[in-house]
PDB file of N, CA and C in Angstrom:
ATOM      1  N   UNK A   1      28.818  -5.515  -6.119  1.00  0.00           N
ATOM      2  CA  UNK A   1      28.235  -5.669  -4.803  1.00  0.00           C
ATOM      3  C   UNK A   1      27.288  -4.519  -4.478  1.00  0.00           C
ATOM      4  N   UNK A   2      27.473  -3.313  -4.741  1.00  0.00           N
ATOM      5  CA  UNK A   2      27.193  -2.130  -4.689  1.00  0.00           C
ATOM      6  C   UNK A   2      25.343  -2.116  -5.826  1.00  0.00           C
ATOM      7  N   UNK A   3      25.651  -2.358  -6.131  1.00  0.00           N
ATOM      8  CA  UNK A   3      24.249  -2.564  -7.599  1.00  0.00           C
ATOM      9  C   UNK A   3      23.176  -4.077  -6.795  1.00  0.00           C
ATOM     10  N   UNK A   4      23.813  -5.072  -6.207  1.00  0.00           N
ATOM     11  CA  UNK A   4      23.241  -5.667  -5.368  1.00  0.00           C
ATOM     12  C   UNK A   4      22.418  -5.045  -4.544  1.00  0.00           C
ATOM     13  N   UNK A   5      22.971  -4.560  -3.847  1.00  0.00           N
ATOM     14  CA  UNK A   5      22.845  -4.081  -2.332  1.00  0.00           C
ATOM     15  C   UNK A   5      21.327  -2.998  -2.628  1.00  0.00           C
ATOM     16  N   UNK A   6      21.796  -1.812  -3.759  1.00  0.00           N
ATOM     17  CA  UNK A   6      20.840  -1.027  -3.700  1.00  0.00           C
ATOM     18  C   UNK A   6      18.919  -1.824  -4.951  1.00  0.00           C
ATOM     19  N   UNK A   7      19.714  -2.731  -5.475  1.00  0.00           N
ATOM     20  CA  UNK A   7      18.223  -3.925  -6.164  1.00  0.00           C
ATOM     21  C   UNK A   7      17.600  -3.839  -4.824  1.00  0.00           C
ATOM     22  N   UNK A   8      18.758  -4.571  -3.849  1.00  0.00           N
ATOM     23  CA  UNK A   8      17.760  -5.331  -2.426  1.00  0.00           C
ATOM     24  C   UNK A   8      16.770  -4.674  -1.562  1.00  0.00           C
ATOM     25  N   UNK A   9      17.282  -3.281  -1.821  1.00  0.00           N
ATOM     26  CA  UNK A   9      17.079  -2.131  -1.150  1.00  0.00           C
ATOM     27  C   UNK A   9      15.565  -1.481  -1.393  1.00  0.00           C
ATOM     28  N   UNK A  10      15.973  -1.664  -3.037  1.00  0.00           N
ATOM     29  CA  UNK A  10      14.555  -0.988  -3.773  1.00  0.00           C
ATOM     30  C   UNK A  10      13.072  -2.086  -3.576  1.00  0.00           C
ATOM     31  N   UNK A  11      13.584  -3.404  -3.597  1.00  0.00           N
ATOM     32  CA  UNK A  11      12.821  -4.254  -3.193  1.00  0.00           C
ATOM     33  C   UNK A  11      11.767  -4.640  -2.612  1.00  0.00           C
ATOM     34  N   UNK A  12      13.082  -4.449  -1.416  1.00  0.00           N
ATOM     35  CA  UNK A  12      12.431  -4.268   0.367  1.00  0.00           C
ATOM     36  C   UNK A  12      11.531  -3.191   0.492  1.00  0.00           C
ATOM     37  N   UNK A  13      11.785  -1.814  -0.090  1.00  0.00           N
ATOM     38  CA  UNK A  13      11.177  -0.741   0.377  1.00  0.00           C
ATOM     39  C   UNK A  13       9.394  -1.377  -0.394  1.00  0.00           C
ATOM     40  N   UNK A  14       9.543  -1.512  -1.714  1.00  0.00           N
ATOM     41  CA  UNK A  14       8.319  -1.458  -1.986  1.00  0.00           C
ATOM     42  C   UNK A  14       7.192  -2.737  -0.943  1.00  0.00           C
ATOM     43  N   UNK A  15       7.940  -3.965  -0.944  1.00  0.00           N
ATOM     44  CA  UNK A  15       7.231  -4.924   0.011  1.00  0.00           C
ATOM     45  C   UNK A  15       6.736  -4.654   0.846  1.00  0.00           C
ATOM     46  N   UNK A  16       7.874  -3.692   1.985  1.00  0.00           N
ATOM     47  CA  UNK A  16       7.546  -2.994   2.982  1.00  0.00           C
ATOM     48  C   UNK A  16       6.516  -1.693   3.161  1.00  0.00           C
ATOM     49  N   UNK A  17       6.602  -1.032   2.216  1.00  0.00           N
ATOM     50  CA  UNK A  17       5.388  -0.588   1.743  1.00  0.00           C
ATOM     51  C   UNK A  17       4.154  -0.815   1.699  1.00  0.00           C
ATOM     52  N   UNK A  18       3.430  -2.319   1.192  1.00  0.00           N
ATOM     53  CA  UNK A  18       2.765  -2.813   0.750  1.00  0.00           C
ATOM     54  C   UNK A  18       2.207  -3.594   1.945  1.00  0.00           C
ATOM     55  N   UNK A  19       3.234  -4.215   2.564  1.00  0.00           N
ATOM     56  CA  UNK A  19       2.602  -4.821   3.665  1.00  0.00           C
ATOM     57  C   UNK A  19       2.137  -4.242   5.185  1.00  0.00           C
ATOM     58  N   UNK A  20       3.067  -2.875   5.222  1.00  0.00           N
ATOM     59  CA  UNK A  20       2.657  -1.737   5.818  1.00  0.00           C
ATOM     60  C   UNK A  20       1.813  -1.283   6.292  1.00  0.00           C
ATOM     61  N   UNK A  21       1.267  -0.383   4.839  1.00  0.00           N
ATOM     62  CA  UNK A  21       0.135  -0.144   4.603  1.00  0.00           C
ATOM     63  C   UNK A  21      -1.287  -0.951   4.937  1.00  0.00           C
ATOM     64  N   UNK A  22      -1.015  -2.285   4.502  1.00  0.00           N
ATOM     65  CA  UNK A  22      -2.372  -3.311   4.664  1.00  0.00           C
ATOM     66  C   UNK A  22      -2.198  -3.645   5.927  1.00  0.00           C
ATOM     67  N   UNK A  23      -1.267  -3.369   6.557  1.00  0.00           N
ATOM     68  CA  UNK A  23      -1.446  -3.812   8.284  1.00  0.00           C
ATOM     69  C   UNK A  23      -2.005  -2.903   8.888  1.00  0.00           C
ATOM     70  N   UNK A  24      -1.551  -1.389   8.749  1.00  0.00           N
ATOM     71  CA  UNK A  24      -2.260  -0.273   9.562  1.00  0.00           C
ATOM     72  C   UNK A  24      -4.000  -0.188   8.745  1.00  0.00           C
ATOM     73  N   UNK A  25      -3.962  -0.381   8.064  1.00  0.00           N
ATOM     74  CA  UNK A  25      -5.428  -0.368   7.347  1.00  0.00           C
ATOM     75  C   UNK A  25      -5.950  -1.136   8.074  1.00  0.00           C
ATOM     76  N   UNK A  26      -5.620  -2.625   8.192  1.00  0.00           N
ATOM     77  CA  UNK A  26      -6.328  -3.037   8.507  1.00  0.00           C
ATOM     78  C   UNK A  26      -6.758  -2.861  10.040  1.00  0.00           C
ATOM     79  N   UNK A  27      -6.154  -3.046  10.790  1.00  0.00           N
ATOM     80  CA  UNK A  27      -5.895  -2.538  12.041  1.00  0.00           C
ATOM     81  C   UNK A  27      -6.780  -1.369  12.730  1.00  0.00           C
ATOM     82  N   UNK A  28      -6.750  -0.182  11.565  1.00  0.00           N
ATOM     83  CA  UNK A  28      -8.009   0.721  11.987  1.00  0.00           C
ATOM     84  C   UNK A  28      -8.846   0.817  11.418  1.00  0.00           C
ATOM     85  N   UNK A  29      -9.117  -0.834  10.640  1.00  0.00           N
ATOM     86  CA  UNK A  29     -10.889  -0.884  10.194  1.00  0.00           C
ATOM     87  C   UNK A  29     -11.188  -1.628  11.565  1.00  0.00           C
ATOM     88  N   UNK A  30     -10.295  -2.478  11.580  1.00  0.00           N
ATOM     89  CA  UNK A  30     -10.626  -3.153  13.205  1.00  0.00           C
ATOM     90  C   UNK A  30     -10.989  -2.945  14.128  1.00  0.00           C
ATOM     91  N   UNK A  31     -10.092  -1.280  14.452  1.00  0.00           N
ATOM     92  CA  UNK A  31     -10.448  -0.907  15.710  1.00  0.00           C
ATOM     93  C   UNK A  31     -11.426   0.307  15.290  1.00  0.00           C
ATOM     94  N   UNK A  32     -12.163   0.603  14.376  1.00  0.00           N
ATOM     95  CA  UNK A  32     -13.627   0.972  14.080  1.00  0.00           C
ATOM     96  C   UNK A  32     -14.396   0.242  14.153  1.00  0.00           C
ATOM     97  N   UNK A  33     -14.604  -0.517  13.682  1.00  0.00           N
ATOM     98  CA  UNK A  33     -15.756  -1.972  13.724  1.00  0.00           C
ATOM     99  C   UNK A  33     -15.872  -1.888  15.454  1.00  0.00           C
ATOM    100  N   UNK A  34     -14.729  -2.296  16.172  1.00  0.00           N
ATOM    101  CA  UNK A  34     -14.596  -2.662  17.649  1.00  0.00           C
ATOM    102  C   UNK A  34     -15.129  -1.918  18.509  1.00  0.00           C
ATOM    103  N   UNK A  35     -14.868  -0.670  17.832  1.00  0.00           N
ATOM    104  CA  UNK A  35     -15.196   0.463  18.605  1.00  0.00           C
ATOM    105  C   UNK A  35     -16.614   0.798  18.582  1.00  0.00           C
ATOM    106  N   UNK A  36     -17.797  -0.356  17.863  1.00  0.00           N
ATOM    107  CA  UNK A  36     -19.379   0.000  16.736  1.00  0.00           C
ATOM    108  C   UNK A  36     -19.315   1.693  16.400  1.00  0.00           C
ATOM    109  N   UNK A  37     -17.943   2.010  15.467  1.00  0.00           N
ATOM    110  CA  UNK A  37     -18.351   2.668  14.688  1.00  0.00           C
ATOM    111  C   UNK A  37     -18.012   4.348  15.433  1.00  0.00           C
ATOM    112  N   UNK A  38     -16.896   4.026  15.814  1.00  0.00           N
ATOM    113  CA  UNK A  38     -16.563   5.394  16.909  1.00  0.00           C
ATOM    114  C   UNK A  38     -15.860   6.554  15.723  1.00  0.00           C
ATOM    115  N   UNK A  39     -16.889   7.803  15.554  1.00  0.00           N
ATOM    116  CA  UNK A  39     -16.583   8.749  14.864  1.00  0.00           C
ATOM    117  C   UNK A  39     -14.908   9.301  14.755  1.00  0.00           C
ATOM    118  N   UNK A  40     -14.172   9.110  16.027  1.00  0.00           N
ATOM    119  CA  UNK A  40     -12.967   9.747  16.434  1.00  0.00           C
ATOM    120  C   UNK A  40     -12.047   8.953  16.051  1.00  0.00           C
ATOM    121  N   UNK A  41     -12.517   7.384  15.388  1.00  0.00           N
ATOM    122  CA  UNK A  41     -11.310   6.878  14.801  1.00  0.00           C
ATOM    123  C   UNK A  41     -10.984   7.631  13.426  1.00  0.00           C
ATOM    124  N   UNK A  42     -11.935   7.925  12.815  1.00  0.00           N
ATOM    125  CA  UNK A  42     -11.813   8.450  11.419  1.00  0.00           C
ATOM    126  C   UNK A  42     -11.188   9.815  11.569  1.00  0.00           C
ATOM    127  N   UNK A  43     -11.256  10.330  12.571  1.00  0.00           N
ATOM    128  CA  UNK A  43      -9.804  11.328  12.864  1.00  0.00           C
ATOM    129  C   UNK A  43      -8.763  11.248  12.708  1.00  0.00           C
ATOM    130  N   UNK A  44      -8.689  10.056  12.840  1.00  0.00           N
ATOM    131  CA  UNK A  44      -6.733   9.328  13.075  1.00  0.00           C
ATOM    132  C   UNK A  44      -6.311   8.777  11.799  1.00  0.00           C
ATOM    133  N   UNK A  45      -8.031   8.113  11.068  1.00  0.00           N
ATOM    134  CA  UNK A  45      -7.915   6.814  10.045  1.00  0.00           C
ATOM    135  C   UNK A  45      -7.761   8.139   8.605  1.00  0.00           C
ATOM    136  N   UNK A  46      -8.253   9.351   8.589  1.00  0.00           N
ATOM    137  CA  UNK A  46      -8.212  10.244   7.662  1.00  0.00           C
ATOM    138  C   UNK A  46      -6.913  10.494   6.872  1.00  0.00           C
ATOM    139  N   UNK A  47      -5.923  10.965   7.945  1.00  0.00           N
ATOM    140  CA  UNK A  47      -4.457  11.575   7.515  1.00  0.00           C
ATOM    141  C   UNK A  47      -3.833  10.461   6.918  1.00  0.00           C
ATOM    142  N   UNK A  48      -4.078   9.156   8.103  1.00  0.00           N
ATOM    143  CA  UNK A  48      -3.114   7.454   7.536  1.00  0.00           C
ATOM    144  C   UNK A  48      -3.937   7.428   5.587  1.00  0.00           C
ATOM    145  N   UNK A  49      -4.873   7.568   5.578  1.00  0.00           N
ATOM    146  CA  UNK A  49      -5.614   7.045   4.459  1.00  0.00           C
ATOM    147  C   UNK A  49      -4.764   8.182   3.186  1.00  0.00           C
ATOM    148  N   UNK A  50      -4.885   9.559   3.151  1.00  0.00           N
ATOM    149  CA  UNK A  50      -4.178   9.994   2.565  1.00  0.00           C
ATOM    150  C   UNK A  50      -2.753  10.147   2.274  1.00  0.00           C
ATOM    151  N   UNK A  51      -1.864  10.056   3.137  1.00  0.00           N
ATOM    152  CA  UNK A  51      -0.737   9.730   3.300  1.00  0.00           C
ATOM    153  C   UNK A  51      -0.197   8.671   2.376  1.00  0.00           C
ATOM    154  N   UNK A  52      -1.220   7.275   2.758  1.00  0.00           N
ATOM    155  CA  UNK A  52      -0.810   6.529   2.320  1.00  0.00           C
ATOM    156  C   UNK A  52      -1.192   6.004   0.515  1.00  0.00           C
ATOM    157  N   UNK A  53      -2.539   6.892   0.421  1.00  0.00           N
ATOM    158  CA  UNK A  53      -2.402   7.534  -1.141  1.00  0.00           C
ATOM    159  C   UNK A  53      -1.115   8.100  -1.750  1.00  0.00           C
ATOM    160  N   UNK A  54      -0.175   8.869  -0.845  1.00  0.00           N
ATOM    161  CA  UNK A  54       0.545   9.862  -1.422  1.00  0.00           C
ATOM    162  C   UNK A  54       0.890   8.383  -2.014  1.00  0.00           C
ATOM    163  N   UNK A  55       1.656   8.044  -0.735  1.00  0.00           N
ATOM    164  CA  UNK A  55       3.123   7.389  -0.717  1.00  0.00           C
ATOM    165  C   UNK A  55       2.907   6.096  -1.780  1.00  0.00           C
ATOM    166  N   UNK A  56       1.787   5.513  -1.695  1.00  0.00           N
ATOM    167  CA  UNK A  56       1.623   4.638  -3.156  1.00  0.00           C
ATOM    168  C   UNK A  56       1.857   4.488  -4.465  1.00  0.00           C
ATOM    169  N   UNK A  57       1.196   6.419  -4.534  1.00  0.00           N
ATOM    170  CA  UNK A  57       1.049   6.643  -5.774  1.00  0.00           C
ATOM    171  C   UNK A  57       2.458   6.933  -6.343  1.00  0.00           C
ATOM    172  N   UNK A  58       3.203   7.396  -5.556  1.00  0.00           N
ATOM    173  CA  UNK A  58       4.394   7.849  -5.691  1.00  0.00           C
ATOM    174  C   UNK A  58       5.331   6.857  -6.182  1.00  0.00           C
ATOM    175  N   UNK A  59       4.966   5.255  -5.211  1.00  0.00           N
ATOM    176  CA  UNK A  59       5.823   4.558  -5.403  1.00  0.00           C
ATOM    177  C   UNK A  59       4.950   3.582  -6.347  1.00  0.00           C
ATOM    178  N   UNK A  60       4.199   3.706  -6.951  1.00  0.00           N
ATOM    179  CA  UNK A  60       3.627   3.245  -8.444  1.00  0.00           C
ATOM    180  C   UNK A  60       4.253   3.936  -9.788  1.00  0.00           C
ATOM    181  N   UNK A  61       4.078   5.091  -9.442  1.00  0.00           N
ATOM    182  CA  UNK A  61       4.955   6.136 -10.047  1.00  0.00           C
ATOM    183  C   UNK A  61       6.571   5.369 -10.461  1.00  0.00           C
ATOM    184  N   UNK A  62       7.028   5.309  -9.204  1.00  0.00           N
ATOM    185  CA  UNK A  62       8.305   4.959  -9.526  1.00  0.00           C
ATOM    186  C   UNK A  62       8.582   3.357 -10.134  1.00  0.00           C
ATOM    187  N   UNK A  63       7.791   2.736  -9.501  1.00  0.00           N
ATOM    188  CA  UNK A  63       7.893   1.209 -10.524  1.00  0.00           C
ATOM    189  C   UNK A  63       7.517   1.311 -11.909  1.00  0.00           C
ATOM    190  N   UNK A  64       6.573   1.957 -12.108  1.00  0.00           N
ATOM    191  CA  UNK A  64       5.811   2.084 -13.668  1.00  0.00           C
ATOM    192  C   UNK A  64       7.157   2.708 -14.442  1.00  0.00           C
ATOM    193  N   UNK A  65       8.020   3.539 -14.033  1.00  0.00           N
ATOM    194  CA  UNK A  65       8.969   4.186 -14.386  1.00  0.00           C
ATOM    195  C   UNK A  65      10.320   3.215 -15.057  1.00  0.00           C
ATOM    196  N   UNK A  66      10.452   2.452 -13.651  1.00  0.00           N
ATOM    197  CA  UNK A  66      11.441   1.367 -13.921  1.00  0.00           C
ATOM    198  C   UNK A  66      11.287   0.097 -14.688  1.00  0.00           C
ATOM    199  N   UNK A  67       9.825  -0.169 -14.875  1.00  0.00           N
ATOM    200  CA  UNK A  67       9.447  -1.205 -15.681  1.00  0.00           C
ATOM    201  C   UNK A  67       9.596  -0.239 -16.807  1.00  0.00           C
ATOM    202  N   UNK A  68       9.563   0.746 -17.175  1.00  0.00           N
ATOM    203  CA  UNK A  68       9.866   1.111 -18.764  1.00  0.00           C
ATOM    204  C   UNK A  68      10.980   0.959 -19.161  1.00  0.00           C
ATOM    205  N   UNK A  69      12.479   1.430 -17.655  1.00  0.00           N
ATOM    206  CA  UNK A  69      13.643   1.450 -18.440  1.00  0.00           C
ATOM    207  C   UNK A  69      14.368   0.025 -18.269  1.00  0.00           C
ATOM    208  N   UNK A  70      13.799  -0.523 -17.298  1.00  0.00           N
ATOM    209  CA  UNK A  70      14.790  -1.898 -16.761  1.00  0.00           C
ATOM    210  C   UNK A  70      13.999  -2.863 -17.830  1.00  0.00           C
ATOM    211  N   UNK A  71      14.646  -3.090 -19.218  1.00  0.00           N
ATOM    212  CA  UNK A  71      13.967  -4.053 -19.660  1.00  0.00           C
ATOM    213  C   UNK A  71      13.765  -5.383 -19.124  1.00  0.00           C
ATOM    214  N   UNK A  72      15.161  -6.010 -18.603  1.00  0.00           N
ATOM    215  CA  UNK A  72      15.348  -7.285 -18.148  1.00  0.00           C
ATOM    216  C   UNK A  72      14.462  -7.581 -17.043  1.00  0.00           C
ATOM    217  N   UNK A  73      14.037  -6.775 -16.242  1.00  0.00           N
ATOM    218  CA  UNK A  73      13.518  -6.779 -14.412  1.00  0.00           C
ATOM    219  C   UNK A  73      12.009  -6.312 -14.515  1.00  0.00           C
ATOM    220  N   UNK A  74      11.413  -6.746 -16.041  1.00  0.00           N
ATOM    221  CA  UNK A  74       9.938  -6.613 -16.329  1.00  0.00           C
ATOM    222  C   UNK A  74       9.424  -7.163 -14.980  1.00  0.00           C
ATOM    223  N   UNK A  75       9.493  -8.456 -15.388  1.00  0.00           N
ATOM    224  CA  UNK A  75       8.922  -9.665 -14.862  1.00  0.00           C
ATOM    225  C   UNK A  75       8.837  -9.537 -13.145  1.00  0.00           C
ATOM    226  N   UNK A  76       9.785  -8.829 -12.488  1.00  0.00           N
ATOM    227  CA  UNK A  76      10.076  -8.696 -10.683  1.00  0.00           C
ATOM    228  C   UNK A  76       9.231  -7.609 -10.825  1.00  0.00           C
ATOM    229  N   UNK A  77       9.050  -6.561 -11.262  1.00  0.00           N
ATOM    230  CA  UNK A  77       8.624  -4.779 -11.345  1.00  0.00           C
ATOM    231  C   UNK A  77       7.385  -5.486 -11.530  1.00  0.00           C
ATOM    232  N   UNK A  78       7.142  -6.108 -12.201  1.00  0.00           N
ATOM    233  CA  UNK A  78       5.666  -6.552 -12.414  1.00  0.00           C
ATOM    234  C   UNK A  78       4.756  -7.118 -11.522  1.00  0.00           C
ATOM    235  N   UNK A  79       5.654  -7.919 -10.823  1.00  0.00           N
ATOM    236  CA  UNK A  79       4.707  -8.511  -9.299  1.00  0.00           C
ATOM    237  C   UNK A  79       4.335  -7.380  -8.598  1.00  0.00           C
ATOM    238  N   UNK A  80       5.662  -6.963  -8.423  1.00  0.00           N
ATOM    239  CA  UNK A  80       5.708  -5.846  -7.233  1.00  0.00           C
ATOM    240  C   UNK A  80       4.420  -4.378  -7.384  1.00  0.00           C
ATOM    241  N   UNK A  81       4.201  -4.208  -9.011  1.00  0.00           N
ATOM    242  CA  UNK A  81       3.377  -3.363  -9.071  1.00  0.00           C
ATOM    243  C   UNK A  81       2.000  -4.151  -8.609  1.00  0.00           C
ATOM    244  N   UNK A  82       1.559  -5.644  -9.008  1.00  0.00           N
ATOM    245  CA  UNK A  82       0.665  -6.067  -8.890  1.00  0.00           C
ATOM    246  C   UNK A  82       0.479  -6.082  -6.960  1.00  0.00           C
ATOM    247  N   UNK A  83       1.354  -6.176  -6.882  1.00  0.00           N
ATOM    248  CA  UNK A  83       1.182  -6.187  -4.865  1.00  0.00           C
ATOM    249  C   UNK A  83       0.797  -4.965  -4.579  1.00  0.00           C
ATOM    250  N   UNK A  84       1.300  -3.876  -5.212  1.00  0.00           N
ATOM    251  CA  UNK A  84       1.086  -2.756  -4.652  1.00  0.00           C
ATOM    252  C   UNK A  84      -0.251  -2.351  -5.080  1.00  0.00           C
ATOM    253  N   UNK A  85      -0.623  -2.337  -6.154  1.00  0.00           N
ATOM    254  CA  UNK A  85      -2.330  -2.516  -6.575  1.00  0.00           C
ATOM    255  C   UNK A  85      -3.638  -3.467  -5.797  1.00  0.00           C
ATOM    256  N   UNK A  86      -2.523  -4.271  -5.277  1.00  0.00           N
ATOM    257  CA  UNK A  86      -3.655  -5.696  -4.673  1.00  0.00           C
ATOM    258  C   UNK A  86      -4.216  -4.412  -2.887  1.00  0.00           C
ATOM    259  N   UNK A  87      -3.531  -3.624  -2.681  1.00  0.00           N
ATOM    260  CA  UNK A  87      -4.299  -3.110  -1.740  1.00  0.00           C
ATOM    261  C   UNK A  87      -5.978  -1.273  -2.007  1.00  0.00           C
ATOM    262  N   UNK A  88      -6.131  -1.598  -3.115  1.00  0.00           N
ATOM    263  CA  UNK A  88      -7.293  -1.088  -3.568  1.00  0.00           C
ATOM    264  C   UNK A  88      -8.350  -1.908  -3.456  1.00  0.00           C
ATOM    265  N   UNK A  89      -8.801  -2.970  -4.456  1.00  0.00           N
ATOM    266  CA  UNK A  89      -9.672  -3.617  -3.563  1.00  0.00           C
ATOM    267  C   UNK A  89      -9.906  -4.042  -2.044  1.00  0.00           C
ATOM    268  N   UNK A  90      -8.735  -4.012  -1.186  1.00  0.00           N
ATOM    269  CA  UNK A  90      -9.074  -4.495  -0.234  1.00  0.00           C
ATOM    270  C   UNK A  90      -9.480  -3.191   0.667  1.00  0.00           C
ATOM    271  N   UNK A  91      -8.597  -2.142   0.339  1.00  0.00           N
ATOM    272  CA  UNK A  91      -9.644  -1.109   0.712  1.00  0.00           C
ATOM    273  C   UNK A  91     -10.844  -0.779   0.803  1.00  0.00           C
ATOM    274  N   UNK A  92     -11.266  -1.108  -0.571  1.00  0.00           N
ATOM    275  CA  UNK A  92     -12.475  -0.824  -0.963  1.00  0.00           C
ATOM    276  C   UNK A  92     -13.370  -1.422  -0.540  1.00  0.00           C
ATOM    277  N   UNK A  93     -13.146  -2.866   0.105  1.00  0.00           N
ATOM    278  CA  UNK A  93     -13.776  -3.748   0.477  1.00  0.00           C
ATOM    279  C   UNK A  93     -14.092  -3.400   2.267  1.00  0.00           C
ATOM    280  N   UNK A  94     -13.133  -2.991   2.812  1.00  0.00           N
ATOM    281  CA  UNK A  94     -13.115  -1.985   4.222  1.00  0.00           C
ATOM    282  C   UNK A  94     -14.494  -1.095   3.954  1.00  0.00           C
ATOM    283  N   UNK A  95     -14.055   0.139   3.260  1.00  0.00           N
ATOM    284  CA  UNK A  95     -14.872   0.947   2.813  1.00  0.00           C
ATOM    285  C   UNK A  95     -16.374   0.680   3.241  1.00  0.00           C
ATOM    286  N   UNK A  96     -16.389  -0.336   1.639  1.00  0.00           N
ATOM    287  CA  UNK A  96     -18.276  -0.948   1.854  1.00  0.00           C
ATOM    288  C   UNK A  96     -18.160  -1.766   2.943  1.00  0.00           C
ATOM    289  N   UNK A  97     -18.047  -2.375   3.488  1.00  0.00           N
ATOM    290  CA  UNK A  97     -18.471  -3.304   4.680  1.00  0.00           C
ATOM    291  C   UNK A  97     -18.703  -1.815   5.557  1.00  0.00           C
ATOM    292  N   UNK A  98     -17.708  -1.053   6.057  1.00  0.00           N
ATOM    293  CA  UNK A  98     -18.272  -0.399   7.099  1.00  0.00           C
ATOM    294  C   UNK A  98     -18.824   0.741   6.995  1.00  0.00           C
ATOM    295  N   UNK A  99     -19.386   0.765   5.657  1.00  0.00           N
ATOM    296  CA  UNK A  99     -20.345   2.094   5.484  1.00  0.00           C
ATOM    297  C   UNK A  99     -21.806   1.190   5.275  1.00  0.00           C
ATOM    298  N   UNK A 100     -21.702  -0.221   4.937  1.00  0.00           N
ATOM    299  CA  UNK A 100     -22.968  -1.057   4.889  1.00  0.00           C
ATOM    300  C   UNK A 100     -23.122  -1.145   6.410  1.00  0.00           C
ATOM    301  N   UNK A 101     -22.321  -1.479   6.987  1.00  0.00           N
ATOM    302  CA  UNK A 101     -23.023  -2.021   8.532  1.00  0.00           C
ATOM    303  C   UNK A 101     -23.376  -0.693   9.672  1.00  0.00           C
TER     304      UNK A 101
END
């Protein structure tokens, strides 16, 4: 039950992570755009943006880790890294749009 509980655990955190992240991102490309481009969001949007480098990399770190030793749990470690990667392009895509407009 105990080995359950903490799978569910490790799970959740990375999802939660992932979907997190792409909500506050998105949120203060939003309220830049909204704002046409108000210098003082990128005050706020700076620290979230690195932070959330750390905490990615960290927890890429740690999946890349567990996909080496968990042979059986390739296949779950594997989405989960791909989710957690799927928010670079969309960054990036933030990025250029609001350094184009």
């Amino acid at each position: 039950m105990q080995t359950i509980q903490k799978k569910l655990s490790e799970e959740t955190r990375t999802i939660e992570l992932v979907i997190g992240t792409f909500i506050i991102s998105t949120l203060l490309f939003a309220f830049y755009m909204f704002t046409n481009k108000n210098t003082n969001v990128l005050v706020f949007a700076f620290p979230f943006v690195v932070s959330a480098l750390l905490l990615n990399g960290i927890m890429l770190f740690h999946l890349t880790d567990s996909f080496i030793k968990l042979y059986n749990e390739r296949k779950d470690i594997s989405v989960k890294i791909l989710l957690l990667l799927s928010n670079i392009p969309i960054a990036f895509l933030y990025y250029v749009i609001a350094m184009k407009s």
